[in-house]
Protein backbone atom coordinates (compact mmCIF):
# COMPACT_ATOMS: atom_id res chain seq x y z
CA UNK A 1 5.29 11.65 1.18
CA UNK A 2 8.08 13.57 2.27
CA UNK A 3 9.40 17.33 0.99
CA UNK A 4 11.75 15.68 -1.18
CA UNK A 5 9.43 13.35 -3.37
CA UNK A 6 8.12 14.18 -7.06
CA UNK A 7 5.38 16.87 -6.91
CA UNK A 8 6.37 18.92 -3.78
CA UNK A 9 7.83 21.99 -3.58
CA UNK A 10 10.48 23.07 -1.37
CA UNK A 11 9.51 25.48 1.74
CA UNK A 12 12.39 27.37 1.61
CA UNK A 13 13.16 30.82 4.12
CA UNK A 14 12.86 34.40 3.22
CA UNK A 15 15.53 35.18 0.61
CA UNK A 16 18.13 35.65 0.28
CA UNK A 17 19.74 31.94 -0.32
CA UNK A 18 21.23 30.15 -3.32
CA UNK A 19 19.78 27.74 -5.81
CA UNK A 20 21.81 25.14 -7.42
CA UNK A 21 19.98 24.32 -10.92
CA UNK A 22 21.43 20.82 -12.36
CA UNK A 23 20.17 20.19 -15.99
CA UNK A 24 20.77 16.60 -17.55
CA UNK A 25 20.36 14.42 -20.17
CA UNK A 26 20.65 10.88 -19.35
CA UNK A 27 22.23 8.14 -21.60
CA UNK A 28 19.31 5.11 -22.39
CA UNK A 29 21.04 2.86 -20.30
CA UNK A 30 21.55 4.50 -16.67
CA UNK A 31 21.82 0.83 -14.73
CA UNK A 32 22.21 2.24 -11.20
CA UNK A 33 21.23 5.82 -11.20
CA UNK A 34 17.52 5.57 -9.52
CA UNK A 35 19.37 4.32 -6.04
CA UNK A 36 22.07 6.92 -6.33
CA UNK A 37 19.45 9.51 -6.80
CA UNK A 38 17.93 8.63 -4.02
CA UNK A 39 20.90 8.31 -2.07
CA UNK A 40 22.07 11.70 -2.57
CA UNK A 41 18.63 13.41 -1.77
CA UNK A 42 18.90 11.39 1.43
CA UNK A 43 22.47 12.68 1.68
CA UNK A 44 21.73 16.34 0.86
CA UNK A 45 18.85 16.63 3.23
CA UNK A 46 21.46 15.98 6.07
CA UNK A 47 23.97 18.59 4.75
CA UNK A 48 24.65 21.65 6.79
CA UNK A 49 22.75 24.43 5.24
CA UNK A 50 20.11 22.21 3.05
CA UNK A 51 17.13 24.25 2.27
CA UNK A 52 14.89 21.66 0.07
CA UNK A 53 14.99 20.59 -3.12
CA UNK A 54 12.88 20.13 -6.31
CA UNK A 55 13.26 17.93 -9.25
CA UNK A 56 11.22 17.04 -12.62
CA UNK A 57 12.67 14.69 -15.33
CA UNK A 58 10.71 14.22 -19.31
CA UNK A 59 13.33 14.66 -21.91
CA UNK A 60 15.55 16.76 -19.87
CA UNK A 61 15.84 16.33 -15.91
CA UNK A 62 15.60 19.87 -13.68
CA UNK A 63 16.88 19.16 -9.93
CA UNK A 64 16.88 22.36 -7.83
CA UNK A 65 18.12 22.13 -5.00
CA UNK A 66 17.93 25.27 -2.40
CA UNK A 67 21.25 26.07 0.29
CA UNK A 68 21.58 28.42 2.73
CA UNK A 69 25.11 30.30 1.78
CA UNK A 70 27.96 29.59 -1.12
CA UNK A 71 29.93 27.28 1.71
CA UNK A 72 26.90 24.85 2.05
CA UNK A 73 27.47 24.34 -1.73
CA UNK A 74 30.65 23.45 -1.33
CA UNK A 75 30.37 21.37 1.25
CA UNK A 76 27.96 19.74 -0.90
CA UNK A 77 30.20 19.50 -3.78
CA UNK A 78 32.81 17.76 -1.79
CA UNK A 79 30.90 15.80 0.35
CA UNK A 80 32.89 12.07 -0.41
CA UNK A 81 29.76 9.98 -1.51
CA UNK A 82 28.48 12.79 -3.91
CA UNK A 83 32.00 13.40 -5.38
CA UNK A 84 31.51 9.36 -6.19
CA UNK A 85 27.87 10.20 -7.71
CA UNK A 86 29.38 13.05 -9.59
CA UNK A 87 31.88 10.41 -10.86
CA UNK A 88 29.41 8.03 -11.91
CA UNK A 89 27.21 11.13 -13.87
CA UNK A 90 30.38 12.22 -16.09
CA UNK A 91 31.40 8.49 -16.82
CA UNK A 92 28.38 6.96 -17.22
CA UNK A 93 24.79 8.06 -16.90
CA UNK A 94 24.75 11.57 -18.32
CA UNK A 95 25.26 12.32 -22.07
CA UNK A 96 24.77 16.05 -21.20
CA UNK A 97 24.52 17.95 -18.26
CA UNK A 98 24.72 21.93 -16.60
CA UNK A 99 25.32 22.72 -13.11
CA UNK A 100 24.36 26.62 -12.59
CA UNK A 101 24.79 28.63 -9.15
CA UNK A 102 21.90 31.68 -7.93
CA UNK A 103 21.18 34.01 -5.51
CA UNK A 104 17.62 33.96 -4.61
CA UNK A 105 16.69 37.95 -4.27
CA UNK A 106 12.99 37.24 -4.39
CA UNK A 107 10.24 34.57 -4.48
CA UNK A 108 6.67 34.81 -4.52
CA UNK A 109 3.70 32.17 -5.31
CA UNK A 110 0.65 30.54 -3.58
């Protein structure tokens, strides 16, 4: 099981780095979405300044994923296949969704 599957959490430097927290709620019928999801962890994980990422979905779905400086984000954001994804999100899978931007100062845990 790799990093990136369900029920891992991201090993991620010392901080400082940023966190990008994207919040959703998904329309009933999301015909499509599982594959893209997986194609754009796939995609991240290759991105210059990819840290990890962590993600949970019940009612609302919490993907976290973890970059090194504010350029890796947008080099994320603009990256061609997830501009399609992000596309796709607005149009057609997500009724509701949040994208929010951190600096990590501090992080602690066993």
């Amino acid at each position: 099981m790799s990093d990136m599957e369900a029920g891992m959490l991201a090993e991620t430097p010392q901080p400082p780095y940023y966190a990008v927290i994207f919040t959703s709620l998904r329309h009933e019928h999301d015909e499509g979405y599982a594959a893209m999801a997986e194609r754009m962890l796939a995609l991240a994980a290759g991105q210059p300044g990819f840290l990890g990422v962590e993600s949970a979905r019940e009612d609302v779905g919490i993907t976290v994923s973890y970059w090194s400086d504010p350029e890796a984000i947008r080099g994320w954001k603009a990256q061609v296949e997830h501009r399609e994804a992000q596309r796709l999100g607005r149009e057609v899978w997500y009724s509701r969704y949040r994208v929010r931007v951190a600096r990590v100062e501090r992080e602690y845990g066993l």
